[in-house]
C-alpha atoms as a PDB file:
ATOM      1  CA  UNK A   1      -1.190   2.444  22.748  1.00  0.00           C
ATOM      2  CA  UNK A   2      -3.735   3.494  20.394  1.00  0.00           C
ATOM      3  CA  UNK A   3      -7.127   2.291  19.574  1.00  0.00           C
ATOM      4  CA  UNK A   4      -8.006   2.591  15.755  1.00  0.00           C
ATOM      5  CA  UNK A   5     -10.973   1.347  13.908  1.00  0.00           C
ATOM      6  CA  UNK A   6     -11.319  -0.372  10.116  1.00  0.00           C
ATOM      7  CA  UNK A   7     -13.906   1.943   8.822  1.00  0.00           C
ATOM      8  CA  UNK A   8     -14.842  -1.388   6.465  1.00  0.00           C
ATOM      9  CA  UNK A   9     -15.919  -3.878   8.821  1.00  0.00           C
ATOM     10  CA  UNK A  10     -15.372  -2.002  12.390  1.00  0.00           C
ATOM     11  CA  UNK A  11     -12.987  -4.315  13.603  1.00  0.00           C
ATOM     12  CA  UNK A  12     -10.985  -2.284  16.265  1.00  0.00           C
ATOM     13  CA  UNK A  13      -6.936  -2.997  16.810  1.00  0.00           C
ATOM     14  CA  UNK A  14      -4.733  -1.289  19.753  1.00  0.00           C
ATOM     15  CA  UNK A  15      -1.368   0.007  17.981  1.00  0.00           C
ATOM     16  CA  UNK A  16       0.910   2.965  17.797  1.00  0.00           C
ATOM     17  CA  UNK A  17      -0.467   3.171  13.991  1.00  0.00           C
ATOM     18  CA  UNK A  18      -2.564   1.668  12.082  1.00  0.00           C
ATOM     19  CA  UNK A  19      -1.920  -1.579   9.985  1.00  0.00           C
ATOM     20  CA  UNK A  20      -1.709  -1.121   6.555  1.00  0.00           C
ATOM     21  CA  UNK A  21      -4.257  -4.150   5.947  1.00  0.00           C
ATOM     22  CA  UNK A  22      -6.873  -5.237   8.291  1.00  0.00           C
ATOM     23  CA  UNK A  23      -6.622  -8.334  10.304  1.00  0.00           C
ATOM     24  CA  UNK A  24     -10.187  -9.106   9.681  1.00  0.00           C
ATOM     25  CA  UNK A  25     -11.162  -8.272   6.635  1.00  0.00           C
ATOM     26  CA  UNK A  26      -7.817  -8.475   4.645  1.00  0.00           C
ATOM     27  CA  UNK A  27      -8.432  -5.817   3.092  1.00  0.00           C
ATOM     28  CA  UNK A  28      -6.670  -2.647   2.137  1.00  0.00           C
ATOM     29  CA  UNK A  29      -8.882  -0.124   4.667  1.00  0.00           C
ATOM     30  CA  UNK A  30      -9.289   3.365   6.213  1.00  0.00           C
ATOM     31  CA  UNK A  31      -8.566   3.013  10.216  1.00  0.00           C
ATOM     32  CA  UNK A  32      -9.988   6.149  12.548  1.00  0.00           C
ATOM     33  CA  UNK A  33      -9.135   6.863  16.010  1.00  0.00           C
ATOM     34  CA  UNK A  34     -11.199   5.418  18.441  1.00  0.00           C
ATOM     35  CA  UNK A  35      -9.850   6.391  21.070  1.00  0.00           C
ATOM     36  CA  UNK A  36     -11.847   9.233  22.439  1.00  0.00           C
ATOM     37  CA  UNK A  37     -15.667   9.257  21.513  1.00  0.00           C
ATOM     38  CA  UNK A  38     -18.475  11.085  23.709  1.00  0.00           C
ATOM     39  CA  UNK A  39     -19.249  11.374  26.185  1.00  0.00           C
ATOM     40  CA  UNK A  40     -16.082   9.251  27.522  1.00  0.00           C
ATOM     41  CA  UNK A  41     -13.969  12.206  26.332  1.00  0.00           C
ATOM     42  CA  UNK A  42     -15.197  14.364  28.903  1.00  0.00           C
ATOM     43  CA  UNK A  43     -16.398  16.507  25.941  1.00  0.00           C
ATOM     44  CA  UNK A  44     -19.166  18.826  26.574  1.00  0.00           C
ATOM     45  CA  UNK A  45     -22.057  18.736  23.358  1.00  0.00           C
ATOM     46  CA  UNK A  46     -23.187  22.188  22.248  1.00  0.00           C
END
């Protein structure tokens, strides 16, 4: 499962994709993967 994020209002959703609108905001939105973010990745910064 997925974690993705409504770039809108930053409500966050676990799916295999995205919805198409946003349960929070109703609105038509742009969701990004939140599933790996530093340092949790086990990214190094340069």
């Amino acid at each position: 499962m997925n974690k993705w994020k409504c770039l809108e209002c930053g409500y966050t959703v676990e799916a295999e994709i995205p919805p198409e609108i946003c349960p929070a905001c109703q609105k038509k939105c742009q969701f990004v993967d939140n599933n790996c973010y530093m340092p949790d990745c086990g990214r190094q910064e340069k």
